[in-house]
Each structure stands twice: as C-alpha cells, then as structure tokens.
Protein backbone atom coordinates (compact mmCIF):
# COMPACT_ATOMS: atom_id res chain seq x y z
CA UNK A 1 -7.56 -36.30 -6.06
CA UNK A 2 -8.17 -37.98 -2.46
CA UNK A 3 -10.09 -36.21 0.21
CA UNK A 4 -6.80 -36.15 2.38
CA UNK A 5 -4.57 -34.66 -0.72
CA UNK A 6 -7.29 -31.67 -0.74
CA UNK A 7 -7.38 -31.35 3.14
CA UNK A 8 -3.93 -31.31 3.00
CA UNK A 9 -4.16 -28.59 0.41
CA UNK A 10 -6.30 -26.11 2.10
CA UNK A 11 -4.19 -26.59 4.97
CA UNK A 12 -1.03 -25.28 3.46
CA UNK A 13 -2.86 -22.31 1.95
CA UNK A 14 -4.48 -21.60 5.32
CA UNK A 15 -0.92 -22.35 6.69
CA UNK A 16 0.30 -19.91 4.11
CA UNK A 17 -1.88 -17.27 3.96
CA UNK A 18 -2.92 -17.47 7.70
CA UNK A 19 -5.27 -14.47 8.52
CA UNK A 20 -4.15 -11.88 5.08
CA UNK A 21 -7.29 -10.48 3.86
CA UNK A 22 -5.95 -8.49 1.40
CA UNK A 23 -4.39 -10.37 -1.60
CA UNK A 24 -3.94 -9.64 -5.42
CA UNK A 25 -4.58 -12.75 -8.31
CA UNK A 26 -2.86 -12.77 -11.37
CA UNK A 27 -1.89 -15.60 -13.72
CA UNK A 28 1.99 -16.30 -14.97
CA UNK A 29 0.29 -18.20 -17.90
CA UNK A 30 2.88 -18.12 -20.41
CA UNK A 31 6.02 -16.80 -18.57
CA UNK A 32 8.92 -19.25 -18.33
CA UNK A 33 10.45 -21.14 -15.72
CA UNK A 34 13.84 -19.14 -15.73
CA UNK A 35 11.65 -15.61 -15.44
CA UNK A 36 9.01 -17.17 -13.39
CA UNK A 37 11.83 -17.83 -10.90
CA UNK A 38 13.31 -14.32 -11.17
CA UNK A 39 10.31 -12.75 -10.83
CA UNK A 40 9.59 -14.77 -7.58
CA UNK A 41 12.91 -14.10 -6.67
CA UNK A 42 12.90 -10.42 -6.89
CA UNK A 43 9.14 -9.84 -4.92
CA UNK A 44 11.09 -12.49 -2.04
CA UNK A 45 13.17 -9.36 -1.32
CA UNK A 46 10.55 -7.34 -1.08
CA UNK A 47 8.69 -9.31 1.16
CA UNK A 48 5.65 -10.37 -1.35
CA UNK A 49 5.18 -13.62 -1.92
CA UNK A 50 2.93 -16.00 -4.72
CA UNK A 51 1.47 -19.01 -3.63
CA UNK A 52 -0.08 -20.96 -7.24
CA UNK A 53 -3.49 -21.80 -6.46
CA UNK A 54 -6.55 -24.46 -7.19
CA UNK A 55 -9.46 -22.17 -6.95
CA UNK A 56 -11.75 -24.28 -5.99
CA UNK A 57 -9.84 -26.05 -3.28
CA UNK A 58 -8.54 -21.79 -2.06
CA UNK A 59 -12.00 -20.91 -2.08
CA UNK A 60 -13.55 -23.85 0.30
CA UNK A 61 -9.86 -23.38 2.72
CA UNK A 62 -11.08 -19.77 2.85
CA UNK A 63 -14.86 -20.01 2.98
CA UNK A 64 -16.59 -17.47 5.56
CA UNK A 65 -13.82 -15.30 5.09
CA UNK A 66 -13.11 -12.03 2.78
CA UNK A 67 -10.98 -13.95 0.40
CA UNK A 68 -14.50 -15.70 -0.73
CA UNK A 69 -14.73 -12.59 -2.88
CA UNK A 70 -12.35 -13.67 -4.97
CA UNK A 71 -14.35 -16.12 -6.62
CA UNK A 72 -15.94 -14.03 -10.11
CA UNK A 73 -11.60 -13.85 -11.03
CA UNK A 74 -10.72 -17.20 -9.96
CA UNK A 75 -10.86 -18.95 -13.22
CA UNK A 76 -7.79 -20.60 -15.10
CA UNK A 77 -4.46 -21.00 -13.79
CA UNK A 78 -3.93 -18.53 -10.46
CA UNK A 79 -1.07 -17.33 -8.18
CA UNK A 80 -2.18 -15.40 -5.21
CA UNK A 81 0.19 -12.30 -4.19
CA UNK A 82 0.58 -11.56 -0.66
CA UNK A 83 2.78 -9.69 1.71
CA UNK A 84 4.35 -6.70 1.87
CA UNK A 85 3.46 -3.69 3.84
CA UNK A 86 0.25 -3.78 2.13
CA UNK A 87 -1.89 -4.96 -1.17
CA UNK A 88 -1.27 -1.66 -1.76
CA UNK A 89 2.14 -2.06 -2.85
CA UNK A 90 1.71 -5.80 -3.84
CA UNK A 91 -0.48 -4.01 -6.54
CA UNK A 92 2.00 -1.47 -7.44
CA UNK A 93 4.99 -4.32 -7.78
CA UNK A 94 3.01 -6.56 -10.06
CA UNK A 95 1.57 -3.46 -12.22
CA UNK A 96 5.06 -2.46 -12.46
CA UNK A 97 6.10 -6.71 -13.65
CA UNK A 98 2.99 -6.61 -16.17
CA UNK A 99 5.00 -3.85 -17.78
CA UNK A 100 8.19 -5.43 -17.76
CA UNK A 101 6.22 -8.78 -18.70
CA UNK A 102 3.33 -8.39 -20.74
CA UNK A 103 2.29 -12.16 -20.28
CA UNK A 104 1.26 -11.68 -16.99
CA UNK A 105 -2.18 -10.92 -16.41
CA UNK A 106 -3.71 -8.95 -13.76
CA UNK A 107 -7.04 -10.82 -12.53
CA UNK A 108 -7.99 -8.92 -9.39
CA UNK A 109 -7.45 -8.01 -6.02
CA UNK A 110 -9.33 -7.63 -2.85
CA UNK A 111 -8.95 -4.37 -0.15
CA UNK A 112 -11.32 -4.48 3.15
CA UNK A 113 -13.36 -6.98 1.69
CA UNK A 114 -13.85 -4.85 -1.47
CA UNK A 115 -13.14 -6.68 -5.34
CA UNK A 116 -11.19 -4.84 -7.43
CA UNK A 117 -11.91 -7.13 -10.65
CA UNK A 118 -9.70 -7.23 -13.59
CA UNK A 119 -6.55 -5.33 -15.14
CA UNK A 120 -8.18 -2.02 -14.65
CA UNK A 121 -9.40 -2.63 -11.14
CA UNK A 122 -5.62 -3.82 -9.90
CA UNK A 123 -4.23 -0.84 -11.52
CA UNK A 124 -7.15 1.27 -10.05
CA UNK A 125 -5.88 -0.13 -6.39
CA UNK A 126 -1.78 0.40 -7.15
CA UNK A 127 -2.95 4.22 -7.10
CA UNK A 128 -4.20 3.98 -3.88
CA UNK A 129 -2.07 5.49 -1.25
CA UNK A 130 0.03 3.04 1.28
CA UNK A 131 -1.23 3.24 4.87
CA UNK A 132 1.77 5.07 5.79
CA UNK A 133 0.80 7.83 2.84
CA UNK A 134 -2.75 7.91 3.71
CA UNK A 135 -1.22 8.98 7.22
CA UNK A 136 0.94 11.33 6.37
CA UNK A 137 -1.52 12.97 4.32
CA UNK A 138 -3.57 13.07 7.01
CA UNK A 139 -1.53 14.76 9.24
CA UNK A 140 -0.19 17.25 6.81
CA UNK A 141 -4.37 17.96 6.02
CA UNK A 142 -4.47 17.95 10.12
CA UNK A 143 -1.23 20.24 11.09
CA UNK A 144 -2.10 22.92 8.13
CA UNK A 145 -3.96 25.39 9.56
CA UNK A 146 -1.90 25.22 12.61
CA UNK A 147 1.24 25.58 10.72
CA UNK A 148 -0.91 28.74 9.34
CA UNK A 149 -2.66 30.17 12.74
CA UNK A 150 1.76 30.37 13.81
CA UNK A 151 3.01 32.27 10.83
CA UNK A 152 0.29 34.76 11.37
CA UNK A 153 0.66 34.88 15.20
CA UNK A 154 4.40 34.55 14.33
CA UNK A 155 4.84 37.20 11.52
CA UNK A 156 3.86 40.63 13.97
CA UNK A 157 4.97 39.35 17.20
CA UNK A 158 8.63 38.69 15.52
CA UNK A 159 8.33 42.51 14.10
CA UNK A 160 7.48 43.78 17.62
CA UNK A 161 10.52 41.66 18.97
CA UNK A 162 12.43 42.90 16.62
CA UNK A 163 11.40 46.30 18.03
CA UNK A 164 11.70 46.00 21.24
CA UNK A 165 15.30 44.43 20.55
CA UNK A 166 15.97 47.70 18.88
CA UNK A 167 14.75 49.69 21.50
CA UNK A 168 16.56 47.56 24.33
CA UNK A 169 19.80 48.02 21.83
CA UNK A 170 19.65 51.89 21.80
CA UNK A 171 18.49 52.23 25.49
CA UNK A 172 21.64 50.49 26.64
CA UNK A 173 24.16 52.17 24.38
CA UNK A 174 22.57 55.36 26.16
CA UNK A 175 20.78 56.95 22.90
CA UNK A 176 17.77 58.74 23.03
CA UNK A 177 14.57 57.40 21.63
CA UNK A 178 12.71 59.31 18.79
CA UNK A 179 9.05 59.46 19.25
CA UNK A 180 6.90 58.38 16.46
C-alpha cells in the first residue's frame, strides 16, 4: 500500500473518530453480510457507530493519544465502536449483540485512558453505570440525609400543627379548652 493510501487512511479515522477517547473493539469475524448490515443498522439508531480498522495504520493516526492503549487487543480483523452517550452503553449494546450473535467477539475497550482487555473486561465495563446514573446516584447519596433531617423536623412540628389547628378549631367555635 502507497504512503498516500495510508495517509489517507489515518485521515479518515482521525476524520471519523475526531477527539473520542473512549471506544470498544470487537471483531464481526464470521458474521454475514446481510446481519453485519443489520447489526450496523440497528446501533445507527442508536447513535453508535463501527468503523473496520487496520491496526497498525489506527494506532500510528492515533499515536500520543489514549486510543494507543488499544494496542495488546488490536490483533486480527477489528471494528472500533463509538458513539453514543457513552462507552458505557456502547459496551452494554454490543454485550447485549454477542448474545444475540455468538460470532462476535468482544476484544476490549478503553474508559479514561484505562484497558479493559478481553470478553470479561467489556462485560466488566457494560456494568458500569452511565454518566447520567453515576449522577443520579450521586445526588440521591447527596439529598439522603436531608430528605431524613425533614421527616424528623417534619414528623413533630406537623403533630404540633395539627394541635394548634385543633385548638384554633375549638377556640373559634367558642368551646372551652381542657387542660392536660
């Protein structure tokens, strides 16, 4: 292959890709065209997208970057998985295909700079918890206590209200007042 054909080459993955740091691998060795094209079909909707690979070529468009990680699962054929709201959920779509297709192979993924190698370490990652989770959990960890501190505060002053309601009630039908 010509030095142009390669420059051209990392320049539509760089093109592709632009500045995603966060990608999964996997190889569609062995699924056919027809559900090759469904499958790519189906993640377009979801916004993920696969981009086939030459590793070599992916790794020197990418050099000096976190993708470089990639390199101990780029061997054999690749497609790169990108997109979505996050790898997050890249990884939990193409866990979910590997089911549904059992010749797709789960090669690894990469999270902050951090290589999640193999099947187990992509399924390890689909576990993880969205951004959007992660921040919702954190506010529900955040707004706990507070949500306790007001039913306690909340629970006697609403009895004394409630009392004082009573009393208000009695006073201005003109009834007496027992005292206690």
């Amino acid at each position: 292959m010509s030095k142009p054909v390669k420059d051209l080459i990392m320049r539509d993955y760089r093109d592709k890709l632009g500045d995603i740091e966060d990608v999964t691998v996997i190889s569609l060795r062995g699924v056919d065209a027809n559900r090759n094209n469904a499958i790519r079909v189906g993640m377009e909707s979801k916004d993920i997208h696969f981009t086939m690979i030459r590793n070599n070529l992916f790794l020197r468009a990418f050099e000096g970057t976190s993708l470089e990680t990639l390199e101990p699962v780029l061997t054999g054929s690749n497609v790169v998985a990108y997109g979505g709201e996050s790898v997050v959920e890249v990884a939990r779509e193409i866990v979910r295909l590997a089911k549904e297709h059992e010749e797709i192979q789960l090669k690894g993924a990469i999270l902050d700079a951090m290589l999640f190698e193999g099947d187990a370490g992509v399924r390890k990652l689909s576990e993880y918890p969205t951004k959007d989770e992660a921040i919702a959990q954190d506010v529900t960890l955040i707004l706990g206590p507070g949500r306790k501190l007001v039913g306690a505060v909340k629970g006697p002053g609403g009895r004394l209200a409630g009392i004082l309601k009573a009393i208000e009630d009695k006073l201005e039908k003109g009834e007496e007042i027992a005292k206690v």
